[in-house]
N, C-alpha and C. Protein backbone atom coordinates (compact mmCIF):
# COMPACT_ATOMS: atom_id res chain seq x y z
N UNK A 1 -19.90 5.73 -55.69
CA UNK A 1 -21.14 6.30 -55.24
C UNK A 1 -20.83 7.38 -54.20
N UNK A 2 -21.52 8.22 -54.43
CA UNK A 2 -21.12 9.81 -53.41
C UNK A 2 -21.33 9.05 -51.86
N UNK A 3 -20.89 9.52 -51.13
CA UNK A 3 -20.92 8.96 -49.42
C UNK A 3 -22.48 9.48 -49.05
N UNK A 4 -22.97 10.84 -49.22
CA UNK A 4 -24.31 10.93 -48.83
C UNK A 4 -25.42 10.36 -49.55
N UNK A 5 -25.31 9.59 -50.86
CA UNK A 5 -25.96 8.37 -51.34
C UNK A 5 -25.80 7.48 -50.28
N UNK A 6 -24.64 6.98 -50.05
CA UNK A 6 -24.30 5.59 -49.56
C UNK A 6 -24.92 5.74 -48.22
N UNK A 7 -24.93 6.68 -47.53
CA UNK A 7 -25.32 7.16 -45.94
C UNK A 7 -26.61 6.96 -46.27
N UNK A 8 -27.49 7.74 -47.46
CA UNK A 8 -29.08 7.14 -47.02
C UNK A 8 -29.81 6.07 -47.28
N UNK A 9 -29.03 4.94 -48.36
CA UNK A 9 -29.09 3.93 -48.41
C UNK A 9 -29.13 3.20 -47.46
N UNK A 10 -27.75 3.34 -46.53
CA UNK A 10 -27.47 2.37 -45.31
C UNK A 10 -28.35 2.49 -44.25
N UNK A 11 -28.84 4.08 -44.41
CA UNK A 11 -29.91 4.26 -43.00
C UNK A 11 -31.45 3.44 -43.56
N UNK A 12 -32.03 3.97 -44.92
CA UNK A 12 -33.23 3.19 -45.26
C UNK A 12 -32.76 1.47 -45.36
N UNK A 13 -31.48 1.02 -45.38
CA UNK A 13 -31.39 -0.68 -45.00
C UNK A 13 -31.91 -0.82 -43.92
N UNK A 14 -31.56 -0.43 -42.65
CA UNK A 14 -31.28 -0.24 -41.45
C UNK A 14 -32.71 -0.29 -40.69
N UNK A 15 -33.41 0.79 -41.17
CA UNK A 15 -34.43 0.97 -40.81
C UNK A 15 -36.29 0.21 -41.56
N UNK A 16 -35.15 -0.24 -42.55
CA UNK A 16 -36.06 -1.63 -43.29
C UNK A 16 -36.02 -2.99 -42.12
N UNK A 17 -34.53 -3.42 -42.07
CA UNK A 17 -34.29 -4.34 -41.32
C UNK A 17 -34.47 -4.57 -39.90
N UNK A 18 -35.11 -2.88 -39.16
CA UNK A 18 -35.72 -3.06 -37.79
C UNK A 18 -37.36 -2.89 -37.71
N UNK A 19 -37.64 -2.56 -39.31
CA UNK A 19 -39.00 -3.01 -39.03
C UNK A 19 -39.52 -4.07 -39.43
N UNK A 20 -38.55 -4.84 -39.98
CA UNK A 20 -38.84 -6.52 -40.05
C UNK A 20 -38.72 -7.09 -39.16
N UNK A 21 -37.64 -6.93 -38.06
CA UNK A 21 -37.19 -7.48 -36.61
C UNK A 21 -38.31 -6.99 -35.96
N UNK A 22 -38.90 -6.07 -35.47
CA UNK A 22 -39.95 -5.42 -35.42
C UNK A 22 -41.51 -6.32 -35.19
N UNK A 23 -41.79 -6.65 -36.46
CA UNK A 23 -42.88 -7.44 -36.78
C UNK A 23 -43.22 -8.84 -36.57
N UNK A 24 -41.25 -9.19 -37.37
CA UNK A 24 -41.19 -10.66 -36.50
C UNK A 24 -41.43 -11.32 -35.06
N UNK A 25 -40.68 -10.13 -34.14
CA UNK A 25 -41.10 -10.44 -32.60
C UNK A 25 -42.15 -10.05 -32.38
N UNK A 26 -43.10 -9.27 -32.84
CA UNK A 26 -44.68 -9.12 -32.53
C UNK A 26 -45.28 -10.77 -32.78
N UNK A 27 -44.99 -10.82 -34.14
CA UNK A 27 -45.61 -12.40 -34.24
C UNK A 27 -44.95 -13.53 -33.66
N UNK A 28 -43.48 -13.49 -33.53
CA UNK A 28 -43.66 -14.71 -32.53
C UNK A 28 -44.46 -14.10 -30.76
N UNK A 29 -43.91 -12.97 -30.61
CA UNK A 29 -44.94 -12.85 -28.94
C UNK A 29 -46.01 -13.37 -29.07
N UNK A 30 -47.13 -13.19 -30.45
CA UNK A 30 -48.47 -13.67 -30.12
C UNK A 30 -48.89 -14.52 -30.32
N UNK A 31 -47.57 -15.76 -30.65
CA UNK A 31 -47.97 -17.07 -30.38
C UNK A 31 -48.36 -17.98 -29.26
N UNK A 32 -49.30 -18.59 -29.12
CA UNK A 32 -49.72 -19.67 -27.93
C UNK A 32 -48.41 -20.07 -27.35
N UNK A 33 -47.21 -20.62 -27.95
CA UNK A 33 -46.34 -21.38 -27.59
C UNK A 33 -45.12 -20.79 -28.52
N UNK A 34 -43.81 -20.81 -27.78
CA UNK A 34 -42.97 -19.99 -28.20
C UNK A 34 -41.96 -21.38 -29.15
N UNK A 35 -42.62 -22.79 -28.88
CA UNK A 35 -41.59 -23.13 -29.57
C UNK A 35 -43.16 -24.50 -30.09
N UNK A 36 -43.73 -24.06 -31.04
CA UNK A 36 -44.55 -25.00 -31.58
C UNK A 36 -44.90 -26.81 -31.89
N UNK A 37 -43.75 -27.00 -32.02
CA UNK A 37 -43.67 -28.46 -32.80
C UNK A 37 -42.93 -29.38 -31.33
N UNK A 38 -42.60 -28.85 -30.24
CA UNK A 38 -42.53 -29.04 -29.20
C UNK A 38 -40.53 -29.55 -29.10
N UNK A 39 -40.23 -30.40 -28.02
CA UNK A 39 -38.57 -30.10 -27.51
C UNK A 39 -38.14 -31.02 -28.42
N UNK A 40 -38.72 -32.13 -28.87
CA UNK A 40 -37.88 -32.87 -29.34
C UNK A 40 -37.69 -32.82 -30.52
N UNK A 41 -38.54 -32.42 -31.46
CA UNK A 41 -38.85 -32.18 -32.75
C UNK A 41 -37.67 -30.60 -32.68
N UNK A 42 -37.87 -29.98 -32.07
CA UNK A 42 -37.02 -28.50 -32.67
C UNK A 42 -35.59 -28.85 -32.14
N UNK A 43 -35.03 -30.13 -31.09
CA UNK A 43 -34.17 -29.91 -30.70
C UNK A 43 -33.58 -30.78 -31.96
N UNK A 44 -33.70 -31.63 -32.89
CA UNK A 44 -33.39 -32.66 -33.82
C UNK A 44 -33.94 -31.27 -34.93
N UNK A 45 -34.28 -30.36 -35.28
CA UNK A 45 -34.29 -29.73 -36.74
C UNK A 45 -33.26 -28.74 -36.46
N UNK A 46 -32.89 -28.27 -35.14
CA UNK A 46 -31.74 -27.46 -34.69
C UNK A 46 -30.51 -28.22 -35.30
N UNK A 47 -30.40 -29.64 -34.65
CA UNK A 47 -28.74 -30.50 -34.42
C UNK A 47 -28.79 -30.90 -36.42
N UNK A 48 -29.88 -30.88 -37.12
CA UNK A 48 -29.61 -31.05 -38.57
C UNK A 48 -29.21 -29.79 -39.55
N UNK A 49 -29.81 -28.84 -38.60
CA UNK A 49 -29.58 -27.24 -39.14
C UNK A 49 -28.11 -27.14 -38.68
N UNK A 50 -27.79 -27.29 -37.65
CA UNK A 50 -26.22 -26.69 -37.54
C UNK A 50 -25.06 -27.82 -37.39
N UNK A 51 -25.42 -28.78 -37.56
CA UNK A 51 -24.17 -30.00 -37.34
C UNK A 51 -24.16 -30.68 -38.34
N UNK A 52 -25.42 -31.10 -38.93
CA UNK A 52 -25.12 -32.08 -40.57
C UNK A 52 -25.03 -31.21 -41.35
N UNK A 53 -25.84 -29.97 -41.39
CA UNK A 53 -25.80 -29.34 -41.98
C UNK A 53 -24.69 -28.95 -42.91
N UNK A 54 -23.51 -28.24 -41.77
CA UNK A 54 -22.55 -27.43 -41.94
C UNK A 54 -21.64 -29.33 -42.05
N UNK A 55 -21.37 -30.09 -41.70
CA UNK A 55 -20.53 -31.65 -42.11
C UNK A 55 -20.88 -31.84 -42.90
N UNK A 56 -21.90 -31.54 -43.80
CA UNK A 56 -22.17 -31.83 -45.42
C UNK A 56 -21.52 -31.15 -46.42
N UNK A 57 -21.74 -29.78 -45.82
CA UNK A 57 -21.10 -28.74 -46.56
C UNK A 57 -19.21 -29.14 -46.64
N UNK A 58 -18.55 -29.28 -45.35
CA UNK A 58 -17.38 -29.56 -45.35
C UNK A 58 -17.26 -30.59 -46.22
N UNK A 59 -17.81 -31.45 -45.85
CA UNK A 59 -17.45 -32.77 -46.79
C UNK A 59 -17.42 -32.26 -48.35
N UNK A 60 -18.34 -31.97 -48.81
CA UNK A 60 -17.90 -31.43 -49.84
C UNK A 60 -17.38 -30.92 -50.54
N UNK A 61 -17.28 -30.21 -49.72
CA UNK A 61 -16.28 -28.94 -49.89
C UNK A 61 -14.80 -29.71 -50.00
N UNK A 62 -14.57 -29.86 -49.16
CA UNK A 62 -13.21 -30.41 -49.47
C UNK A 62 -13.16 -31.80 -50.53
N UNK A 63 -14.13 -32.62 -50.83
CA UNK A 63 -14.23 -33.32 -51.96
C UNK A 63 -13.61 -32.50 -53.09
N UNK A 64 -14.72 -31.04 -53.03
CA UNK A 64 -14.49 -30.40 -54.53
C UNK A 64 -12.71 -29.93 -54.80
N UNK A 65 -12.47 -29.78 -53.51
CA UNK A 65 -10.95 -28.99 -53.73
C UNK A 65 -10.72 -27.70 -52.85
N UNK A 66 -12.17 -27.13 -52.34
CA UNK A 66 -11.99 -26.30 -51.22
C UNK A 66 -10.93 -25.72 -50.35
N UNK A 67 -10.10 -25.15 -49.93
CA UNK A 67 -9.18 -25.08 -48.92
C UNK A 67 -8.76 -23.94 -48.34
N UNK A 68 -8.69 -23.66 -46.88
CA UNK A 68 -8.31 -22.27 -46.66
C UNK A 68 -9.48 -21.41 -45.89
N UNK A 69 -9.77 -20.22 -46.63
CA UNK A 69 -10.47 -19.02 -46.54
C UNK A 69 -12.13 -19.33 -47.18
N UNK A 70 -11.78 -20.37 -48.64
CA UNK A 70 -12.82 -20.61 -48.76
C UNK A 70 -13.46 -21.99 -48.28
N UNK A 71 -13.09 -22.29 -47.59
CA UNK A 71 -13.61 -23.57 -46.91
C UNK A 71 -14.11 -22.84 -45.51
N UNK A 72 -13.74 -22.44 -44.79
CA UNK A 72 -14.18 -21.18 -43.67
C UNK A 72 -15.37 -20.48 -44.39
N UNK A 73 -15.73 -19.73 -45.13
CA UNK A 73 -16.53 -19.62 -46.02
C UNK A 73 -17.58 -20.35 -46.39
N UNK A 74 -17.43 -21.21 -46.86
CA UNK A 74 -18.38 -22.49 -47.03
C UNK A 74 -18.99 -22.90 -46.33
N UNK A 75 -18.13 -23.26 -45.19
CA UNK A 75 -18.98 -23.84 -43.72
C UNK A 75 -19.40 -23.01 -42.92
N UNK A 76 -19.03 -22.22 -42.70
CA UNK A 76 -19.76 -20.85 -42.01
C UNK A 76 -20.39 -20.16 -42.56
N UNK A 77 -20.27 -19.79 -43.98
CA UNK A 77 -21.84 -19.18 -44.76
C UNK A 77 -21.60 -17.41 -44.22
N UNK A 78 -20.80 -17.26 -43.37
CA UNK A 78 -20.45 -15.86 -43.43
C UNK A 78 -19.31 -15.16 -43.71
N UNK A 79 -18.80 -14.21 -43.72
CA UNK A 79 -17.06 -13.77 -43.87
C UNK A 79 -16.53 -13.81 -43.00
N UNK A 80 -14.83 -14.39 -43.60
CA UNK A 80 -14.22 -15.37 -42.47
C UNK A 80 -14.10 -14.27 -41.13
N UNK A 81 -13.73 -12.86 -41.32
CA UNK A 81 -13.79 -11.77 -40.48
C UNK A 81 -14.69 -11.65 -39.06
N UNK A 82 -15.67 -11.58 -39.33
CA UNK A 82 -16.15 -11.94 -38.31
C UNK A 82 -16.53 -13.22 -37.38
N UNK A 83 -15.52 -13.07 -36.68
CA UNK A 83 -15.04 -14.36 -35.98
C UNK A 83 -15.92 -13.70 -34.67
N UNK A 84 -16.09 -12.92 -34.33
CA UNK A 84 -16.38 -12.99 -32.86
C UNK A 84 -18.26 -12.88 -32.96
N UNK A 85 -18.54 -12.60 -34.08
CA UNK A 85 -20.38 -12.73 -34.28
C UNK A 85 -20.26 -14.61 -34.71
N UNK A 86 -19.59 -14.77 -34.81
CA UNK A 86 -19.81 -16.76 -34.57
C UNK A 86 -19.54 -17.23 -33.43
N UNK A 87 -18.73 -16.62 -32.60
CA UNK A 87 -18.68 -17.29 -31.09
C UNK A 87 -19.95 -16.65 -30.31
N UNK A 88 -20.69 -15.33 -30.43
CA UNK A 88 -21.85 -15.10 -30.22
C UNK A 88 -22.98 -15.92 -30.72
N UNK A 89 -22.82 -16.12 -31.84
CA UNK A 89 -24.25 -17.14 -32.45
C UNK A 89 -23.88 -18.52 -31.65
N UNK A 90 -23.24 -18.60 -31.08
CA UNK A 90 -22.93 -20.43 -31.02
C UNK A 90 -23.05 -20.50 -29.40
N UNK A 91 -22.86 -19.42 -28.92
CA UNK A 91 -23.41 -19.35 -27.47
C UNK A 91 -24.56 -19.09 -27.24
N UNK A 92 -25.40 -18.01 -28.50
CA UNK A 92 -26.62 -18.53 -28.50
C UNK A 92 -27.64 -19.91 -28.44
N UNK A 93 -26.50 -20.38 -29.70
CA UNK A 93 -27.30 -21.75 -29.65
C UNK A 93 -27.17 -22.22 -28.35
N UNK A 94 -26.46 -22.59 -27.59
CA UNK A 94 -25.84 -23.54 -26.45
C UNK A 94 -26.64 -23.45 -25.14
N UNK A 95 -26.95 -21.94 -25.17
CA UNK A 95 -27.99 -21.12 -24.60
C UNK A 95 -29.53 -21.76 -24.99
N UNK A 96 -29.50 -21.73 -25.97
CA UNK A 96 -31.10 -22.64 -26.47
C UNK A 96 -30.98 -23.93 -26.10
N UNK A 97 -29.97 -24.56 -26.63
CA UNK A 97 -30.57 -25.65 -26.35
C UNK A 97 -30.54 -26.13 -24.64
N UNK A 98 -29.74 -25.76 -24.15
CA UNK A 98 -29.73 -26.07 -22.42
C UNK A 98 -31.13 -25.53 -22.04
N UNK A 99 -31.69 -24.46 -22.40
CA UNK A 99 -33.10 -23.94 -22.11
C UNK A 99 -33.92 -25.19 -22.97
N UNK A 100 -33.96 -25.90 -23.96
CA UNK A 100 -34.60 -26.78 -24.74
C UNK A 100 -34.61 -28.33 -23.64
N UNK A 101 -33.34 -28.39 -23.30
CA UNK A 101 -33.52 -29.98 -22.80
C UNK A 101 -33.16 -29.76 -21.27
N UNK A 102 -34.18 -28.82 -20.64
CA UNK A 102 -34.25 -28.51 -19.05
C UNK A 102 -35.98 -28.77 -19.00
């Protein structure tokens, strides 16, 4: 694909994906309550979203035969490469939840 295809593609992604970010934080701002279903309920759909979650996946994973690059893969759900946007997401979380159970 010619590079100035690929360039206006990447900018109309780009600019798709900040007016979804965009809209999303309008609607959560104009919620009553920023975390609905209240601490204990989101702090238990959080610890099933990222801890059984991803121990299910391993388990399996390595049941099936998994190993390596694609087992990193599997359980992380992103490319093994970016290693340092997973130590950011995970300080996010850590960040939430200490704000969750204060």
């Amino acid at each position: 694909m010619p590079s100035i295809v690929n360039g206006s593609i990447s900018i109309l992604c780009n600019g798709g994906l900040g007016m979804a970010m965009f809209s999303l934080g309008l609607f959560m701002a104009l919620q009553p309550k920023l975390i609905s279903c209240g601490k204990k309920i989101a702090t238990y759909s959080m610890a099933v979203r990222f801890l059984a979650g991803p121990a299910v996946i391993a388990a399996t994973s390595l049941a099936v035969g998994l190993r390596g690059v694609l087992l990193h893969v599997a359980i992380v759900q992103v490319k093994s490469n970016s290693v340092n946007q997973n130590k950011q997401l995970i300080n996010v979380f850590i960040l939430l939840i200490s704000t969750l159970l204060t």
